[in-house]
C-alpha atoms as a PDB file:
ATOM      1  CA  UNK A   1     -13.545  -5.364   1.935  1.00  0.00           C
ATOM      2  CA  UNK A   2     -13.476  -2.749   3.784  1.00  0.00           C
ATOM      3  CA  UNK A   3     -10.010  -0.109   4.599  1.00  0.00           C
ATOM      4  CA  UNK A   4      -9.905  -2.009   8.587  1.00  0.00           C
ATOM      5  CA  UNK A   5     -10.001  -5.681   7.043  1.00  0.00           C
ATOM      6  CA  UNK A   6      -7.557  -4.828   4.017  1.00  0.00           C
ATOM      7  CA  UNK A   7      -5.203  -3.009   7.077  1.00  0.00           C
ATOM      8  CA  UNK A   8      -5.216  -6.236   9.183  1.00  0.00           C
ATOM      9  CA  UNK A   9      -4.626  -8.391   6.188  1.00  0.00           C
ATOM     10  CA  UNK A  10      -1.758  -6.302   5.249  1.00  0.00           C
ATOM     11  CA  UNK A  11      -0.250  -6.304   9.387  1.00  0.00           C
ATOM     12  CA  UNK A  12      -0.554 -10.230   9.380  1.00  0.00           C
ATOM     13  CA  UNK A  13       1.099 -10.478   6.030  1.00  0.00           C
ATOM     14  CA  UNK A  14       3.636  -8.447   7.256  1.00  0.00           C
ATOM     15  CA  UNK A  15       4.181 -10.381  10.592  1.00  0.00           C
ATOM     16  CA  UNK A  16       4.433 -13.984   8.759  1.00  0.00           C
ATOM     17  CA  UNK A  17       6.684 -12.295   6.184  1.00  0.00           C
ATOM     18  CA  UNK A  18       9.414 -11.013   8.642  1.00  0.00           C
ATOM     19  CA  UNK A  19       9.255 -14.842  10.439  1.00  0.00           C
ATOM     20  CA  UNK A  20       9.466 -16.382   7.432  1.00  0.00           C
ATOM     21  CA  UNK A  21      12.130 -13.723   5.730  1.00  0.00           C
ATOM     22  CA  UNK A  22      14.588 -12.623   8.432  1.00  0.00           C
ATOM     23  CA  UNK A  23      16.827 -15.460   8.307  1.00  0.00           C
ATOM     24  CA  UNK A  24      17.454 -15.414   4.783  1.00  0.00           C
ATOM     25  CA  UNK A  25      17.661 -11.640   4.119  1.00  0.00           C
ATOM     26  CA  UNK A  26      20.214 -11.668   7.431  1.00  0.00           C
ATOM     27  CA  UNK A  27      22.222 -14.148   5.067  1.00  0.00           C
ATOM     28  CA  UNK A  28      21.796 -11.971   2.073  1.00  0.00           C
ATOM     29  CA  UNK A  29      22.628  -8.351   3.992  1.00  0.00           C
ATOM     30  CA  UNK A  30      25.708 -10.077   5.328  1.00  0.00           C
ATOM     31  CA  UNK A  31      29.134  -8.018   4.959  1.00  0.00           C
ATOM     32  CA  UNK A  32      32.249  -8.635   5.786  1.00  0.00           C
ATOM     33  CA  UNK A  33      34.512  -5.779   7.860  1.00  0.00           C
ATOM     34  CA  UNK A  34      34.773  -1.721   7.458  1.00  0.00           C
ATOM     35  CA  UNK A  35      32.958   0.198   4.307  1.00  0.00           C
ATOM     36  CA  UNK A  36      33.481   3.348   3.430  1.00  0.00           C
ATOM     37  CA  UNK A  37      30.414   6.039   3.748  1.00  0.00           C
ATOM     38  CA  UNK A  38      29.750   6.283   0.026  1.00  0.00           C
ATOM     39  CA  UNK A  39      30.261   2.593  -0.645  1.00  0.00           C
ATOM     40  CA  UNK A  40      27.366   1.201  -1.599  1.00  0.00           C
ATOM     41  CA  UNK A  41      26.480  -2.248   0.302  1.00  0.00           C
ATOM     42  CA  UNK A  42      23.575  -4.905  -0.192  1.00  0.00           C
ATOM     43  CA  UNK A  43      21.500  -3.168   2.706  1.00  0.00           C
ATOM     44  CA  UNK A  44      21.797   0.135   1.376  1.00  0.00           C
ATOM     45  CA  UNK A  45      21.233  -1.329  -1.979  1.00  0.00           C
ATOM     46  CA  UNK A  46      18.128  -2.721  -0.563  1.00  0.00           C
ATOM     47  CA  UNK A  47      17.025   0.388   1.452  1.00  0.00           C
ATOM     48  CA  UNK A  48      17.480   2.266  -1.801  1.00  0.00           C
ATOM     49  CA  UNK A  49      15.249  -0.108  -3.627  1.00  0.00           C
ATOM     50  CA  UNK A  50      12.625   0.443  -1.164  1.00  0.00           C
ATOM     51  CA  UNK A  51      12.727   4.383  -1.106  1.00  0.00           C
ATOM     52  CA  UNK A  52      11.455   4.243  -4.988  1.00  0.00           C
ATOM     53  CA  UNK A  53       8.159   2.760  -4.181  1.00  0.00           C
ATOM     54  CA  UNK A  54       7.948   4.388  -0.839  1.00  0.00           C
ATOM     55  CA  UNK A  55       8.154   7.485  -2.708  1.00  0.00           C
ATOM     56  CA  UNK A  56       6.113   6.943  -5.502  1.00  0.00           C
ATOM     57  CA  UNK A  57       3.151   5.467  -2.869  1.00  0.00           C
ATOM     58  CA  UNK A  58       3.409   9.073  -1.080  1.00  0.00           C
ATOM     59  CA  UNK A  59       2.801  10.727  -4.417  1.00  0.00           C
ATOM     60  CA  UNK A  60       0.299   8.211  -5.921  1.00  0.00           C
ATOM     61  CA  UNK A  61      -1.447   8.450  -2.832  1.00  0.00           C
ATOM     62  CA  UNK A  62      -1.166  12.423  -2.913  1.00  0.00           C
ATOM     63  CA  UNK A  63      -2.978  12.084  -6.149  1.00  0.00           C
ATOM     64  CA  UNK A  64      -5.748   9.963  -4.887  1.00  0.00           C
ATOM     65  CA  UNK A  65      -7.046  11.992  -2.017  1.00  0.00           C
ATOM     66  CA  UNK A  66      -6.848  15.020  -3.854  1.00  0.00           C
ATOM     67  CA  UNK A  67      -8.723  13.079  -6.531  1.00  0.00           C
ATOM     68  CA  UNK A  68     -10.857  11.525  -4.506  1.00  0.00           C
ATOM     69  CA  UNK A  69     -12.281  15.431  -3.302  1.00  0.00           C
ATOM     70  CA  UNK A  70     -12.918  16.235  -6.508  1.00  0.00           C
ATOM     71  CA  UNK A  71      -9.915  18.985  -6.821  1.00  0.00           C
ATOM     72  CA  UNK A  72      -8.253  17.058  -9.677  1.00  0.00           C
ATOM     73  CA  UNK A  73      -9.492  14.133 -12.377  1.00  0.00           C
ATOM     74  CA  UNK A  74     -12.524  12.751 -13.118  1.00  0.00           C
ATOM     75  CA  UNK A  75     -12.091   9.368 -11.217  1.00  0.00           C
ATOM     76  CA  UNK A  76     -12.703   8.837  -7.458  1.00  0.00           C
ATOM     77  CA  UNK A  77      -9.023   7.510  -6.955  1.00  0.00           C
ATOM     78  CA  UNK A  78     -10.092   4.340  -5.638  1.00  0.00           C
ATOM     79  CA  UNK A  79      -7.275   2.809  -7.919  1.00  0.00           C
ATOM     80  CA  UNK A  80      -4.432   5.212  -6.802  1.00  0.00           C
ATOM     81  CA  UNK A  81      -5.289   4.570  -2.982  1.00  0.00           C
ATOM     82  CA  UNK A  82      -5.301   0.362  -3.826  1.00  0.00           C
ATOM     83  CA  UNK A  83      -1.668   0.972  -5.290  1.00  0.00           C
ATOM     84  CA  UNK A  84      -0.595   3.239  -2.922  1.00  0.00           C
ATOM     85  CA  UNK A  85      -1.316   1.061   0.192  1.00  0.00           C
ATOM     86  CA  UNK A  86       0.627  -1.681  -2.230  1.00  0.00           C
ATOM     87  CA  UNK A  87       3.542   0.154  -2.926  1.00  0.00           C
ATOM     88  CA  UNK A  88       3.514   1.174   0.817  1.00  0.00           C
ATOM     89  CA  UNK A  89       3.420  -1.996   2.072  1.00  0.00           C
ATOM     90  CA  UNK A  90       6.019  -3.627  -0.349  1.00  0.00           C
ATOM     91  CA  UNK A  91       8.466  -0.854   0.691  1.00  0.00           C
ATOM     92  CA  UNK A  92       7.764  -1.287   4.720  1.00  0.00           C
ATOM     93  CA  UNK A  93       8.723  -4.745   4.652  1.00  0.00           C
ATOM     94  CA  UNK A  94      11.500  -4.226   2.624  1.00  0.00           C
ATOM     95  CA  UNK A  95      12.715  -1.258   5.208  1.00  0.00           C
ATOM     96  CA  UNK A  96      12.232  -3.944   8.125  1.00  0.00           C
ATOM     97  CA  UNK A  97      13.705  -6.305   6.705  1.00  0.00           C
ATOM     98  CA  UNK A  98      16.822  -4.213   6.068  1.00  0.00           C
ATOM     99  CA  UNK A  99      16.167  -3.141   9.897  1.00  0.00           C
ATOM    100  CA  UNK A 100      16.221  -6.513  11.287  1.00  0.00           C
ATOM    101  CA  UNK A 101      19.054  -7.499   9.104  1.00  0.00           C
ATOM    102  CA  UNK A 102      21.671  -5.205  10.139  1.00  0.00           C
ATOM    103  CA  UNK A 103      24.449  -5.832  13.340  1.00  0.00           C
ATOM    104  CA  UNK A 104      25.205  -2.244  13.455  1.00  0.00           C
ATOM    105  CA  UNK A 105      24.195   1.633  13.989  1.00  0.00           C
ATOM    106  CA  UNK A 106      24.532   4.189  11.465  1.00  0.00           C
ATOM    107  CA  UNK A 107      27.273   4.466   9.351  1.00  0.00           C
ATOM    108  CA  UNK A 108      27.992   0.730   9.171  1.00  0.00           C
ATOM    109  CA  UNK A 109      26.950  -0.026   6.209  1.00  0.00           C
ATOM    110  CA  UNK A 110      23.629  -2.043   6.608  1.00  0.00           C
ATOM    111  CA  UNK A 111      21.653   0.475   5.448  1.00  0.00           C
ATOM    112  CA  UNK A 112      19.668   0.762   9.069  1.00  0.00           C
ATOM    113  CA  UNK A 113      18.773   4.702   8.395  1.00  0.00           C
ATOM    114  CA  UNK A 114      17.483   4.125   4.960  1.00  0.00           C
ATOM    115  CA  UNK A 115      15.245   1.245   6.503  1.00  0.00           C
ATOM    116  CA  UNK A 116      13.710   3.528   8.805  1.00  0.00           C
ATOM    117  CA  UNK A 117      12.983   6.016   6.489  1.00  0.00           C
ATOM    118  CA  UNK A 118      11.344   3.283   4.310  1.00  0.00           C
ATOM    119  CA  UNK A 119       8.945   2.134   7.356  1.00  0.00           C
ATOM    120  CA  UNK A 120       8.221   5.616   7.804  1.00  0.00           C
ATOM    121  CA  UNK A 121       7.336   6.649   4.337  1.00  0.00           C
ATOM    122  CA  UNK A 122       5.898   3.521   3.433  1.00  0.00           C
ATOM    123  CA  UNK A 123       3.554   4.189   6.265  1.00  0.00           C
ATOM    124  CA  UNK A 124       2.865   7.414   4.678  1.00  0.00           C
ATOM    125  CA  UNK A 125       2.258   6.098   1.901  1.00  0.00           C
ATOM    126  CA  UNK A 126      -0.525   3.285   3.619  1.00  0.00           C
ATOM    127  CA  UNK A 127      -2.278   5.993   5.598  1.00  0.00           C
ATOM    128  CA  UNK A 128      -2.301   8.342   2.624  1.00  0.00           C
ATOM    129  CA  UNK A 129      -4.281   5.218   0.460  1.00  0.00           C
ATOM    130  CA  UNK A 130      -6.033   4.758   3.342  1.00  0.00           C
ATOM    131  CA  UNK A 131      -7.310   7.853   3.430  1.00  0.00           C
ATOM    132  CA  UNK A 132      -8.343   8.145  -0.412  1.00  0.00           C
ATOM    133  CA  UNK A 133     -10.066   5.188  -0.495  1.00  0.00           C
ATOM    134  CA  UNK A 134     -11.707   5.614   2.415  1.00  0.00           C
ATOM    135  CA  UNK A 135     -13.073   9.158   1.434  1.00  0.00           C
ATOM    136  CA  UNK A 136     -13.942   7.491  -2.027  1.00  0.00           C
ATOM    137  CA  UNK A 137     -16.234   4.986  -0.682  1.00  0.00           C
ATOM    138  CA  UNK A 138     -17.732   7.360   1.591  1.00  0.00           C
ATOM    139  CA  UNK A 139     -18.158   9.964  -1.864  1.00  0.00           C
ATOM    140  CA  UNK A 140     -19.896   6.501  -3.208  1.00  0.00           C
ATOM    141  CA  UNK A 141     -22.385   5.467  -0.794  1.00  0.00           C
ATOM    142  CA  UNK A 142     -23.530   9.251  -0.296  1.00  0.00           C
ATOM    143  CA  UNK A 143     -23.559  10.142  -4.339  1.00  0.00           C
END
């Protein structure tokens, strides 16, 4: 399968997931009037559960293009970049999710900023794994 094909898979999943999953993670994020700014709600619960893989995609994803070049490892990092284009997924539709979820701006309490930063990162994340396993096929076919 090639890195376009598993990239469309992954935008279609990601489509039927958020028609499928809005209604009931709106249900779920749900919170009743004012929160403080260090009280910690289900979105920002959530957001913060998608940051961990987010973050650990960016790394393992890191690791597989340098790996993939030959600077570090023996392996080609075609397992890092499958992961990290995982991991980045899982955490971007966890971030939108969060995003469509919440009925307010910053500061509310939905957790809206930390589901941006999870879309971005996780698409870090994606195009980093993209990137290594792209560069380890083409290190494949040429060796």
């Amino acid at each position: 399968m090639s890195v376009r094909h598993l990239l469309a898979a992954a935008a279609v999943a990601v489509l039927l997931g958020f028609g499928l999953a809005t209604p009931a993670a709106a249900h779920v994020l749900d919170q009743p009037g004012d929160v403080g700014a260090y009280t910690l709600t289900a979105g920002r619960v959530w957001s913060l559960a998608a940051a961990l893989p987010a973050l650990v995609g960016v790394a393992l994803g890191g690791l597989a293009l340098a790996r993939s070049t030959g600077r570090i490892g023996t392996g080609n990092g075609t397992r890092g970049a499958v992961v990290a284009l995982a991991v980045g997924l899982v955490a971007m539709v966890i971030g939108a999710l969060v995003v469509a979820a919440a009925k307010g701006g910053p500061g509310t309490g939905y957790g809206i900023v930390g589901g941006y930063l999870d879309l971005a990162v996780g698409l870090v994340a994606m195009v980093l794994g993209g990137l290594a396993l792209a560069r380890s096929r083409r290190s494949r076919r040429a060796g």
